[in-house]
Each structure stands twice: as structure tokens, then as C-alpha cells.
Protein backbone atom coordinates (compact mmCIF):
# COMPACT_ATOMS: atom_id res chain seq x y z
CA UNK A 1 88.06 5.66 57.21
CA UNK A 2 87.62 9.41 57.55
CA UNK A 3 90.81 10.01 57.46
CA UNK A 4 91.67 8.38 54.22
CA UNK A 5 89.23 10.58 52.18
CA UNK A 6 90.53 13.60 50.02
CA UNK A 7 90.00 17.23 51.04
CA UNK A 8 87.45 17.54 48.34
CA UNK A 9 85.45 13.97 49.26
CA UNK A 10 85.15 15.01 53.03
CA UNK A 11 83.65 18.14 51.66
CA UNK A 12 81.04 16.72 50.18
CA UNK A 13 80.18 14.22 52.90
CA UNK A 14 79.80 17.16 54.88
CA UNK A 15 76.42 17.66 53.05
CA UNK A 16 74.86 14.30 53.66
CA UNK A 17 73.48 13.24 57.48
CA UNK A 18 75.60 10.57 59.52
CA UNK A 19 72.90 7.99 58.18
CA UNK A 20 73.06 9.31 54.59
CA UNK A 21 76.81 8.84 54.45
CA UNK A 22 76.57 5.39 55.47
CA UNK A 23 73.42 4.80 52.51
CA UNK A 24 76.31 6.36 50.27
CA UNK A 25 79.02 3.88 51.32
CA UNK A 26 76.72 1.27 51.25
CA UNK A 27 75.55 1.77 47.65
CA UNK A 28 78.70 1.94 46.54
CA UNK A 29 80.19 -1.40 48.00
CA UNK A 30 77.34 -3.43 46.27
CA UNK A 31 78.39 -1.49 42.82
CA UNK A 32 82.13 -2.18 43.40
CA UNK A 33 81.42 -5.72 44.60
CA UNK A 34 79.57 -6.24 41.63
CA UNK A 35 81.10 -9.24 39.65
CA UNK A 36 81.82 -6.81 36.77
CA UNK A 37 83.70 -4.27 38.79
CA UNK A 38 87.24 -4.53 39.13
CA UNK A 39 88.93 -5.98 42.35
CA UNK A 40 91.88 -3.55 41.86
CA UNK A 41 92.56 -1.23 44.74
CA UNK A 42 91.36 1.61 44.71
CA UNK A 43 88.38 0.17 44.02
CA UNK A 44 86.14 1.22 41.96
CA UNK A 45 82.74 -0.04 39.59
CA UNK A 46 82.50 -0.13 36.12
CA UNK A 47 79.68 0.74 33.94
CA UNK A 48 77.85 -3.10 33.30
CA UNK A 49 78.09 -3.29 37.14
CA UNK A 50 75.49 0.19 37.28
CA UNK A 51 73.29 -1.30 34.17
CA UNK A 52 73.03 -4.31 36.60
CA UNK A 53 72.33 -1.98 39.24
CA UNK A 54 69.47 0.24 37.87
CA UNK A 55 69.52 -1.19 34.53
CA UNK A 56 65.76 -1.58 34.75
CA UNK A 57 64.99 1.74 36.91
CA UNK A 58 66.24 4.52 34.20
CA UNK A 59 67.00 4.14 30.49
CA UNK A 60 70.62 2.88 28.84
CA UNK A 61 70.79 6.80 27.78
CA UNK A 62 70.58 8.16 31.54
CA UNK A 63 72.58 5.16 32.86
CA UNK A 64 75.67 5.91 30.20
CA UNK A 65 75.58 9.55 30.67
CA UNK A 66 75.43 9.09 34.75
CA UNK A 67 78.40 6.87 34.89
CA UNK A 68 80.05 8.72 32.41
CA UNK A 69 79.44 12.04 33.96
CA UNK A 70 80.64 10.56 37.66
CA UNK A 71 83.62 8.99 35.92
CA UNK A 72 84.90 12.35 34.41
CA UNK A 73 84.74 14.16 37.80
CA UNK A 74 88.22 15.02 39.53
CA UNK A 75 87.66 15.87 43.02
CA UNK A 76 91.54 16.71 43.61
CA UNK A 77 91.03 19.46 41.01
CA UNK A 78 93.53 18.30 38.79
CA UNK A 79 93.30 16.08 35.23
CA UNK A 80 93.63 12.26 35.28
CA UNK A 81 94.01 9.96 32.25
CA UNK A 82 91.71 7.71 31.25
CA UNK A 83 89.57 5.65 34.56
CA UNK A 84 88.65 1.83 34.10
CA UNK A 85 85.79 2.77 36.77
CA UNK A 86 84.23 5.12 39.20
CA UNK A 87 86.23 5.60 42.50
CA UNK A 88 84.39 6.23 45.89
CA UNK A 89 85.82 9.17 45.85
CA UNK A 90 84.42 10.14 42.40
CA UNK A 91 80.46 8.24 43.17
CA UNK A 92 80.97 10.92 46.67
CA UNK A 93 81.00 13.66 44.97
CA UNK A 94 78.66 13.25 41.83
CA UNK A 95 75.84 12.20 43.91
CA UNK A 96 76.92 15.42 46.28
CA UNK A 97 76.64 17.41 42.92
CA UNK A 98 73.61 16.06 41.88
CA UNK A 99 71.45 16.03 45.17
CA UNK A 100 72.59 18.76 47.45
CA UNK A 101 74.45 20.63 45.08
CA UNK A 102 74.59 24.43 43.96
CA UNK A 103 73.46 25.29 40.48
CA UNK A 104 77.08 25.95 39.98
CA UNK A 105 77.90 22.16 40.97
CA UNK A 106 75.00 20.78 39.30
CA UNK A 107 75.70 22.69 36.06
CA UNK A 108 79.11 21.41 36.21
CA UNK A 109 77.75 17.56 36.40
CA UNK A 110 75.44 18.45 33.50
CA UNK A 111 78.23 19.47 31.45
CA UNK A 112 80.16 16.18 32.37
CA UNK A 113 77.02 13.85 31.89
CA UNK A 114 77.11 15.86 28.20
CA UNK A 115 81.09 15.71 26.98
CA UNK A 116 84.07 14.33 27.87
CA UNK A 117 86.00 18.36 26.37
CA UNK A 118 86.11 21.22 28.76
CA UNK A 119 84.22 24.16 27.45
CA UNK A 120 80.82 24.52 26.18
CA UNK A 121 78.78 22.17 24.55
CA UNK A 122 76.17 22.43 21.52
CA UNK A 123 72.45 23.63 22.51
CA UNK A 124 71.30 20.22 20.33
CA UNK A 125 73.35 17.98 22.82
CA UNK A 126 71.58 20.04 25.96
CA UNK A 127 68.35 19.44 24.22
CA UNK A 128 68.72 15.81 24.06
CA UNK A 129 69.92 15.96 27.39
CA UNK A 130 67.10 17.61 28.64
CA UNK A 131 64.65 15.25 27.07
CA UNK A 132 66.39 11.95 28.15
CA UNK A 133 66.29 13.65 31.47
CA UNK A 134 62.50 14.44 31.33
CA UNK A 135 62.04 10.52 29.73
CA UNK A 136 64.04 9.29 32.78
CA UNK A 137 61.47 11.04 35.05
CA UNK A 138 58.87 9.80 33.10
CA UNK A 139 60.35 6.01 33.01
CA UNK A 140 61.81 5.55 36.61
CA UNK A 141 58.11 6.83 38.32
CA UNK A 142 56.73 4.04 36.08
CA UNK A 143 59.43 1.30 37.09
CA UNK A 144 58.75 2.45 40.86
CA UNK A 145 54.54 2.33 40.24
CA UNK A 146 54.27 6.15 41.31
CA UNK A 147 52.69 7.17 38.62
CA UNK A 148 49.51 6.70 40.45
CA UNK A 149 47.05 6.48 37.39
CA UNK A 150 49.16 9.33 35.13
CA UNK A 151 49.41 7.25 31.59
CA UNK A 152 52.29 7.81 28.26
CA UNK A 153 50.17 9.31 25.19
CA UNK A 154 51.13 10.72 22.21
CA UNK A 155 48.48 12.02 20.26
CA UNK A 156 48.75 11.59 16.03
CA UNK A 157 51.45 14.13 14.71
CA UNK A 158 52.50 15.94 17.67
CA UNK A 159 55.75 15.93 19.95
CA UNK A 160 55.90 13.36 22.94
CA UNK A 161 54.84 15.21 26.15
CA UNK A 162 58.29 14.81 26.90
CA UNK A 163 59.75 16.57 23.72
CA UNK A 164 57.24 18.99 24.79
CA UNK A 165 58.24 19.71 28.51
CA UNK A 166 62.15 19.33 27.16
CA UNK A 167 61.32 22.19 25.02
CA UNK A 168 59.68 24.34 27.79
CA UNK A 169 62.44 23.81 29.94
CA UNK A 170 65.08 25.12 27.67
CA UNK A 171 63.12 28.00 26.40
CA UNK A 172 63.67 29.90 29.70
CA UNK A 173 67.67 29.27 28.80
CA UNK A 174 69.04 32.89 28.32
CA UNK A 175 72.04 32.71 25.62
CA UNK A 176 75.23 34.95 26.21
CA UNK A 177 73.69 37.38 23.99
CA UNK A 178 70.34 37.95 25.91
CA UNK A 179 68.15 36.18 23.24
CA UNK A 180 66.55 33.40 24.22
CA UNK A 181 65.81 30.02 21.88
CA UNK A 182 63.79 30.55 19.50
CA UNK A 183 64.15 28.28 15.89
CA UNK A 184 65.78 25.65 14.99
CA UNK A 185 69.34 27.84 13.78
CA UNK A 186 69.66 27.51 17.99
CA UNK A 187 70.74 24.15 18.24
CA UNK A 188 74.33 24.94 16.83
CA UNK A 189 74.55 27.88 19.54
CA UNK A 190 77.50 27.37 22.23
CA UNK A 191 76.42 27.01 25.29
CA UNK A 192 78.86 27.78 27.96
CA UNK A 193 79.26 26.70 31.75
CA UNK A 194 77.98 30.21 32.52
CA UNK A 195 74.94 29.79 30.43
CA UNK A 196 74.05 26.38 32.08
CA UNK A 197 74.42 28.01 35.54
CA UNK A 198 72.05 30.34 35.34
CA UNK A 199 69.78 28.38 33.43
CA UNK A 200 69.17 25.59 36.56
CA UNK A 201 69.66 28.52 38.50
CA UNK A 202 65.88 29.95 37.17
CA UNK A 203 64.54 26.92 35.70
CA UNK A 204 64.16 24.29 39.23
CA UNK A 205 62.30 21.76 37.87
CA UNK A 206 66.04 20.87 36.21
CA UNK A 207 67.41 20.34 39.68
CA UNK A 208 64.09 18.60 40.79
CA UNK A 209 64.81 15.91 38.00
CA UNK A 210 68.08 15.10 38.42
CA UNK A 211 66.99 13.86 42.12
CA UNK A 212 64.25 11.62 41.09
CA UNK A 213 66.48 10.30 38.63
CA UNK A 214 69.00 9.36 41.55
CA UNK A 215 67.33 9.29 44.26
CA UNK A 216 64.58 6.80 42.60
CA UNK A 217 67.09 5.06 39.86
CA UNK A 218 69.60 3.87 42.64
CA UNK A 219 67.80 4.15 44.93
CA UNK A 220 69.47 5.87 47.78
CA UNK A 221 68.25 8.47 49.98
CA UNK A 222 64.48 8.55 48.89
CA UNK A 223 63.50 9.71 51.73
CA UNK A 224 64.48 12.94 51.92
CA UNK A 225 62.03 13.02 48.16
CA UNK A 226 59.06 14.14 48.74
CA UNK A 227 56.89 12.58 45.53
CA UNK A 228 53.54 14.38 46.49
CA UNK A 229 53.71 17.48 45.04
CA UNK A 230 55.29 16.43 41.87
CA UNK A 231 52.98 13.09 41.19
CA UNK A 232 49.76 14.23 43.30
CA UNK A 233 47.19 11.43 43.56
CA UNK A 234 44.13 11.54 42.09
CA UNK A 235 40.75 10.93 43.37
CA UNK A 236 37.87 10.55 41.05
CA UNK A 237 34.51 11.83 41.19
CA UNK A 238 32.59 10.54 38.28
CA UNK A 239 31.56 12.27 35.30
CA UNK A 240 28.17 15.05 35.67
CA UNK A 241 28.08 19.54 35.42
CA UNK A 242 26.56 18.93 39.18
CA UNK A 243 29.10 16.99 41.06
CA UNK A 244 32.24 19.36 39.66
CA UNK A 245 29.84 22.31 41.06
CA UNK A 246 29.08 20.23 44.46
CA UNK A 247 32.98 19.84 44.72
CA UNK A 248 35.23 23.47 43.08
CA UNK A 249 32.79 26.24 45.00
CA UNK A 250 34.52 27.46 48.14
CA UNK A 251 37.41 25.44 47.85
CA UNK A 252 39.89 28.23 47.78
CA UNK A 253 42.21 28.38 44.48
CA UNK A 254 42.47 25.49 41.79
CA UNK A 255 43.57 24.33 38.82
CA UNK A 256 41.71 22.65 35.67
CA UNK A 257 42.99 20.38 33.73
CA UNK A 258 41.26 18.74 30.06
CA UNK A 259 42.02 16.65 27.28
CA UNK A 260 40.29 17.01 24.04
CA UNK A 261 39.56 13.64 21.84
CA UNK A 262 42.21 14.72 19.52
CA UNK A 263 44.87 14.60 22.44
CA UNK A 264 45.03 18.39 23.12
CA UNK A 265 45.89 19.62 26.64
CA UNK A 266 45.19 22.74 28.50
CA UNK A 267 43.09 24.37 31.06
CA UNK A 268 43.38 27.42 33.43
CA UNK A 269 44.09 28.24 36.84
CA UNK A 270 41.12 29.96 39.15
CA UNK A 271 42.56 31.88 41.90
CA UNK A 272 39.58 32.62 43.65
CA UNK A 273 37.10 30.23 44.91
CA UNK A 274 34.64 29.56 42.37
CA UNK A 275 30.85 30.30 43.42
CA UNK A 276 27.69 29.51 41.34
CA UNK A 277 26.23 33.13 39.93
CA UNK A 278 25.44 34.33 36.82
CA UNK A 279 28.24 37.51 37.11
CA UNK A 280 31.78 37.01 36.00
CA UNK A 281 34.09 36.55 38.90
CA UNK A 282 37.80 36.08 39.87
CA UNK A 283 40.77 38.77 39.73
CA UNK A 284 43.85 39.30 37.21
CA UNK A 285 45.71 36.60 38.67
CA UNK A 286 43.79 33.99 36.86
CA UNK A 287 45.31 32.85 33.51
CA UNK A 288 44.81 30.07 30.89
CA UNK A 289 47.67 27.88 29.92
CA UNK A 290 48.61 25.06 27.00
CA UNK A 291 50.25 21.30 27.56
CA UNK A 292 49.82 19.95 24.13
CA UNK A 293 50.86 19.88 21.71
CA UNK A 294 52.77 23.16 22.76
CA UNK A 295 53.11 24.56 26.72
CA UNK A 296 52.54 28.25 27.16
CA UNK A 297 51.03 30.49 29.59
CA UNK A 298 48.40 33.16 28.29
CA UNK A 299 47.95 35.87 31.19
CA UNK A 300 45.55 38.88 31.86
CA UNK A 301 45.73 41.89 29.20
CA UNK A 302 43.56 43.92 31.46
CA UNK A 303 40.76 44.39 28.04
CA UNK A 304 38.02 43.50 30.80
CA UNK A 305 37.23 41.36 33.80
CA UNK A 306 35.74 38.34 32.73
CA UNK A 307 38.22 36.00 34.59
CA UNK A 308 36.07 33.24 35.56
CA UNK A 309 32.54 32.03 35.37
CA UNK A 310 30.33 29.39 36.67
CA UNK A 311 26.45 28.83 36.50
CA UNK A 312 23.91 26.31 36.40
CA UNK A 313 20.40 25.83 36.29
CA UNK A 314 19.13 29.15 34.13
CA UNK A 315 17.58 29.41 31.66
CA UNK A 316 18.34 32.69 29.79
CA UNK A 317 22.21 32.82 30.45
CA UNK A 318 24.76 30.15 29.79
CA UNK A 319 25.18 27.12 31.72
CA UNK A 320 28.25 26.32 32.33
CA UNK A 321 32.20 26.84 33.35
CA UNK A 322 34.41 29.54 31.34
CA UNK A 323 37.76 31.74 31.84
CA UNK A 324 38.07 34.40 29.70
CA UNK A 325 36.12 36.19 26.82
CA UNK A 326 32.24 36.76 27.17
CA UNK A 327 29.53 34.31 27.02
CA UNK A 328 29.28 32.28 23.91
CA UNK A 329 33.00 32.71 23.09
CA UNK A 330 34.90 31.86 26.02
CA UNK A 331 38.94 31.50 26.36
CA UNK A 332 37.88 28.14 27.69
CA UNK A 333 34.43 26.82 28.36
CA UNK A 334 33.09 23.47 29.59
CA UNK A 335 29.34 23.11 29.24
CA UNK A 336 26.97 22.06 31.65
CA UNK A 337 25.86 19.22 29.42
CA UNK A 338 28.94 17.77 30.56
CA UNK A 339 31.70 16.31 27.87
CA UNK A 340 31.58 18.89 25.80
CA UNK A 341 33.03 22.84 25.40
CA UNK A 342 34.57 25.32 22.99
CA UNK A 343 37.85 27.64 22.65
CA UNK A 344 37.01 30.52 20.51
CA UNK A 345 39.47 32.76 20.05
CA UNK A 346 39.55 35.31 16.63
CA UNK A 347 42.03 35.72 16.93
CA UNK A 348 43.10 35.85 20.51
CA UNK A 349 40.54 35.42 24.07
CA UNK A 350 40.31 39.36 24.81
CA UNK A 351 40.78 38.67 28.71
CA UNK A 352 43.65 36.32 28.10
CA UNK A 353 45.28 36.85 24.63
CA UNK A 354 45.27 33.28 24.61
CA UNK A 355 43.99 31.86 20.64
CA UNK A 356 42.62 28.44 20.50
CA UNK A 357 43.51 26.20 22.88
CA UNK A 358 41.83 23.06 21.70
CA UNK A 359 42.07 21.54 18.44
CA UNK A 360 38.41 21.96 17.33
CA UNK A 361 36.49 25.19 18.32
CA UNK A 362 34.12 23.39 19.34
CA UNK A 363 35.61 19.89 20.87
CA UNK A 364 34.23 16.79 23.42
CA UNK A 365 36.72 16.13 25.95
CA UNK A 366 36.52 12.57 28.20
CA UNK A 367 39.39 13.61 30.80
CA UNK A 368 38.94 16.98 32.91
CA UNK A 369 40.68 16.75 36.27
CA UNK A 370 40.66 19.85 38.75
CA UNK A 371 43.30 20.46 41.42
CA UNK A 372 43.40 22.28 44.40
CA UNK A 373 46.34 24.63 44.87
CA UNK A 374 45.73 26.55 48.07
CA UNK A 375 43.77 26.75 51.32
CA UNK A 376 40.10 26.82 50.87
CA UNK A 377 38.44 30.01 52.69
CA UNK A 378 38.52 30.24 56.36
CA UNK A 379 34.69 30.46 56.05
CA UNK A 380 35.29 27.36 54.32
CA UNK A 381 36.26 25.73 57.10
CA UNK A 382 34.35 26.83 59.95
CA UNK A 383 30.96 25.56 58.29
CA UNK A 384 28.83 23.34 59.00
CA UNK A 385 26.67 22.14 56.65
CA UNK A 386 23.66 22.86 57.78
CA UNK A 387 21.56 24.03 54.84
CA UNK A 388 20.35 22.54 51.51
CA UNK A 389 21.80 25.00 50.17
CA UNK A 390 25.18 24.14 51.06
CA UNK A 391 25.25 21.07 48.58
CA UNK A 392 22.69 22.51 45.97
CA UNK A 393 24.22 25.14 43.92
CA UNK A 394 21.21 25.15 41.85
CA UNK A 395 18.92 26.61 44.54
CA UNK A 396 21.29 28.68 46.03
CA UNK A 397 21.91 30.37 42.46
CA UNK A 398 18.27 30.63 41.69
CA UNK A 399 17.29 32.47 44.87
CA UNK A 400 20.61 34.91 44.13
CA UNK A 401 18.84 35.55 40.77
CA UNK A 402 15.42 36.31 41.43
CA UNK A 403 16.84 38.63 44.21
CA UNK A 404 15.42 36.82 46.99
CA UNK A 405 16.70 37.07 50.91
CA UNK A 406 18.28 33.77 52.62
CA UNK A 407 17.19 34.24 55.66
CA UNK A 408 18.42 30.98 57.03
CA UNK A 409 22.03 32.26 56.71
CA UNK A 410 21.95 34.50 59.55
CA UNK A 411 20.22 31.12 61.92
CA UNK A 412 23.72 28.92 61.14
CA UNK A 413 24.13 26.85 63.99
CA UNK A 414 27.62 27.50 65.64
CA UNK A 415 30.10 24.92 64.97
CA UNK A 416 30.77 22.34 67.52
CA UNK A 417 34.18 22.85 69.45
CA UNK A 418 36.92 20.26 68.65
CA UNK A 419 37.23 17.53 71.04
């Protein structure tokens, strides 16, 4: 069988494992034994035999531009008239493209997906691209249950999350000229095979979702997709100021996540471990960031130092969990009577140049989630938990305040050896 493949074919089953070529070969007999394929040699499938394939897995958008983009490749290098199907030769080297590709390959099979013409396309038909590409995402984790708990909202009068994400994605695009998207006017800009390139090149989330889409809508070769990092499960914690304290401090670096009641999304990344004190704490690497309605990044201005702060239990100070600002009009803060915070910002967080991040000053939130983005300390985990102190922030901040000695934390008991 080797033998009868083009130059360009064998190339790209180079890429793939012994047992991924046979997946490949597999997948493509049940599409071009599919009763809507043609029984013409060479054989090939037609486009009702992949909506009866993954119909189900990825949207009628996605499916049409995927067939149309694998029918429009010419692995010989040179023009053919018009296909009635997809040859094995032409399913080879898409999903070669698409999966193991170069951003130069990849680009190319974006292009494709996009128009039939050879040239550059319109920045409105990459935009639409790009969203039916992040709504494929979206729709095939759902069709395969691995959304693990994530949920679709759109909250009243703002973009989709995924009109939202689309639009992040193509703002790091940088146009022939150097300028970068900015307005409406964009959408009739040219954007050529060059500009495409470089912008999966830099941006590798595009690359990232163009295998889910196959590797999940087919499916073929899913395991060589790793899912965790890009849908990480959640595990819940229930809903009090105490238990986020009992589980962020010396935990190494982390991300926080919240959701106002009027469907508003942001948070800020910690890239310390968080301790309960009543100074500010952290370093400049900290920053504050936006989901929704819009996604941007806000980052230190170097005004001052107040990166992060968390206390509990006092009386004179504030209780409570900020980034940025100074106490009373935090970048971010979540209180310690738990469900509600504020964003103050007039006009921009001095720390963060970040301006309101929620849509009320002050707003209630019911979602906060916190992630874990790095190894906790190494004191972390040589510890034993041997005080109360360990697992009561409260008392371990109040003897810190009133300047008193713990003793006990020279008398640790060693830690036991592994078995």
C-alpha cells in the first residue's frame, strides 16, 4: 500500500506513529464506505458521509468548512478541477496539516477552510472563522461531557464568551503594516498567507483548537490530547472568608477567578503564595485581568507595591482579599463577609492601571473559583501539620500582630521518612 501513495502523502505519514497511520486509514474507510460516498475508484467521501460522521460532535459551520478545506488541498502541488469528494490522499494530508503541522501548514489549511481563491482573504471572514472555531471548542467538549461542570452564559447585552475570546485571539494579529486590529474599518483589511502565518505562529491557542476540533470531532488520535490543562477539573470547597484562607496560604502561585451577578468576569493572578498578615505582599509579577464582557490584561505600573493582600480576624484594618490599590479602594477586593467585594478604580487601580473591573463598584458575586498554577513552596511540602496554627490563620495572624514570639515553630517535629 506504501508504495501506491504520492511523494507528498508519504510525507505526511511520516509524521504520524505506525499505530496512528493505521487510526488514519481506518477513519477514512468508514467515511468512504459510508453509503453516501461514492464507490468510484479512487475512492473518496463526500460531505453528507462526514455530517453522518461527526454531524453531532462539531457544528454544520466547522463540518462544511473542514471538508471543504480538505477537499481544496492538492498534495501533488499542482491545480485540479472540481472533486466530487475527499481522496485518501487529500484526508492524509489535512489532518497532517491540522495536527502535526507547522504554522506555515496550518495557516495554509486555514486559508482553505476560509476560500476556495488563492490569495488573501477578508479580516471579517477570519473573524468568523475564528469564532466558529472557538464555538466548535466550546460545542464538541460539551458533545464529549468534558466540560466537567464549565456552563454557556451570556450575560444581558454583552458578546458571547466566544465572540469575546474570538476577538482576543485576533487582536494579537499583526497586519502587513505593523498596526494591529483595532475598529471595526479592520474587517475589510486583506489578510495575506503571510499575515496568517505569523499570527498562529504567536497566538497557540489557534493551533491548540484546531486539534480538539479533530482530534475530539472525528475522533481519531485523542490520545496524544491532553484535555487537563485546557478543561482543568474543579473541586469545590463550599462557600465561607475561612475555608478560601484554610486552602490559598502556602500553596505556591494561583489564580482567581469571579463572576459578578450581572455576568462580569475577571480576577487576578497571585504569584506568590498568599499568607494571612496585615502588610501588602507579592512582587511585580502579579497582575489583574478581564473575561467579560471584554478580555484584557492590566499589569504592574511600578506607582507602589501593593500587589496582594490577605487578612482576617482584625479589627482596625480591613478584612479581607485585594490586588492592587490601598485599602478601601482595591483593584480587586473580596470581603471577608464572603459574597461580596468592590473594584474602585478613578480612574485607573494605581498598582495595576486596571479601571473597573466589575460592573458595579461595589458588586455580590456567587461564583469565585481559585486555581493553582505552580508548585507550592518546598516548605510547603516538607510540613507536617503539627500546630493549630497550621489550619487557623486567624491565630497565627493575631499573634504576628501583637508582635508576639511562636515559640512552637522552632519544636516542629521532623517529618516522617517515606516508606
Amino acid at each position: 500500500m506504501g508504495n501506491s501513495r504520492s511523494r507528498a502523502e508519504q510525507k505526511c505519514y511520516s509524521q504520524f506513529l505506525p499505530e496512528e497511520q493505521a487510526e488514519v486509514d481506518a477513519l477514512f474507510d468508514t467515511l468512504s464506505l459510508d453509503k453516501d460516498s461514492s464507490e468510484a475508484l479512487p475512492r473518496s467521501f463526500s460531505l453528507q458521509a462526514l455530517k453522518n460522521r461527526i454531524g453531532e460532535a462539531l457544528p454544520p459551520e466547522m463540518v462544511t468548512s473542514l471538508y471543504d478545506g480538505m477537499q481544496r488541498v492538492h498534495p501533488t502541488g499542482r491545480a485540479q478541477g472540481p472533486s466530487k469528494g475527499v481522496s485518501q490522499e487529500q484526508f492524509t494530508v489535512s489532518l497532517s496539516h491540522l495536527l502535526k503541522g507547522s504554522s506555515e501548514e496550518r495557516s495554509l489549511m486555514i486559508l482553505k477552510m476560509i476560500s476556495a481563491k488563492e490569495g488573501p482573504v477578508k479580516a471579517r471572514d477570519l473573524q468568523k472563522f475564528t469564532e466558529d472555531l472557538v464555538g466548535s471548542v466550546e460545542h464538541v467538549l460539551a458533545h464529549r461531557q468534558e466540560l466537567k461542570g464549565w456552563t454557556r452564559k451570556k450575560a444581558p447585552g454583552t458578546p458571547t464568551r466566544v465572540q469575546a475570546l474570538a476577538a482576543h485571539l485576533l487582536s494579537e494579529m499583526k497586519l502587513p503594516d505593523g498596526s494591529r486590529p483595532l475598529g471595526p474599518h479592520w474587517l475589510d483589511h486583506a489578510c495575506d498567507r503571510a499575515t496568517v502565518e505569523d499570527w498562529v505562529f504567536r497566538v497557540p491557542l489557534v493551533a491548540t483548537f484546531l486539534r480538539v476540533v479533530i482530534h475530539q470531532g472525528f475522533p481519531v488520535l485523542c490520545s496524544s490530547l491532553d484535555l487537563a490543562t485546557l478543561v482543568p477539573e474543579c473541586q469545590l470547597h463550599g462557600q465561607s472568608f475561612s475555608q478560601l484562607c484554610g486552602h490559598i496560604t502556602h500553596r505556591g502561585p494561583c489564580l482567581i477567578l469571579l463572576e459578578d451577578q450581572d455576568g462580569h468576569v475577571f480576577g487576578g493572578f497571585a504569584s506568590c503564595p498568599w499568607e494571612v498578615k496585615p502588610q501588602f505582599q507579592g512582587d511585580e509579577r502579579c497582575f489583574l485581568f478581564s473575561v467579560s464582557p471584554s478580555m484584557a490584561v492590566y499589569r504592574h505600573t511600578g506607582y507602589n507595591d501593593h500587589f496582594m493582600y490577605l487578612n482576617c480576624g482584625q479589627q482596625t484594618i480591613p478584612n479581607g482579599l485585594g490586588l492592587g490599590g490601598q485599602h478601601d479602594y482595591f483593584g480587586l477586593w473580596v470581603d471577608a463577609d464572603f459574597g461580596k467585594g468592590h473594584s474602585k478604580a478613578k480612574p485607573t487601580c494605581t498598582t495595576y492601571n486596571s479601571p473597573q473591573l466589575s460592573s458595579k463598584e461595589n458588586f455580590r458575586f456567587d461564583k469565585m473559583e481559585v486555581w493553582a498554577v505552580g508548585d507550592p513552596p518546598e516548605s510547603q511540602l516538607v510540613q507536617g501539620k503539627k500546630s493549630i496554627l497550621d489550619v487557623d490563620p486567624e491565630a497565627r495572624a493575631l499573634l504576628e500582630i501583637t508582635g508576639q514570639t511562636r515559640h512552637s515553630e522552632g519544636l516542629r517535629e521532623a517529618p516522617e521518612d517515606d516508606a
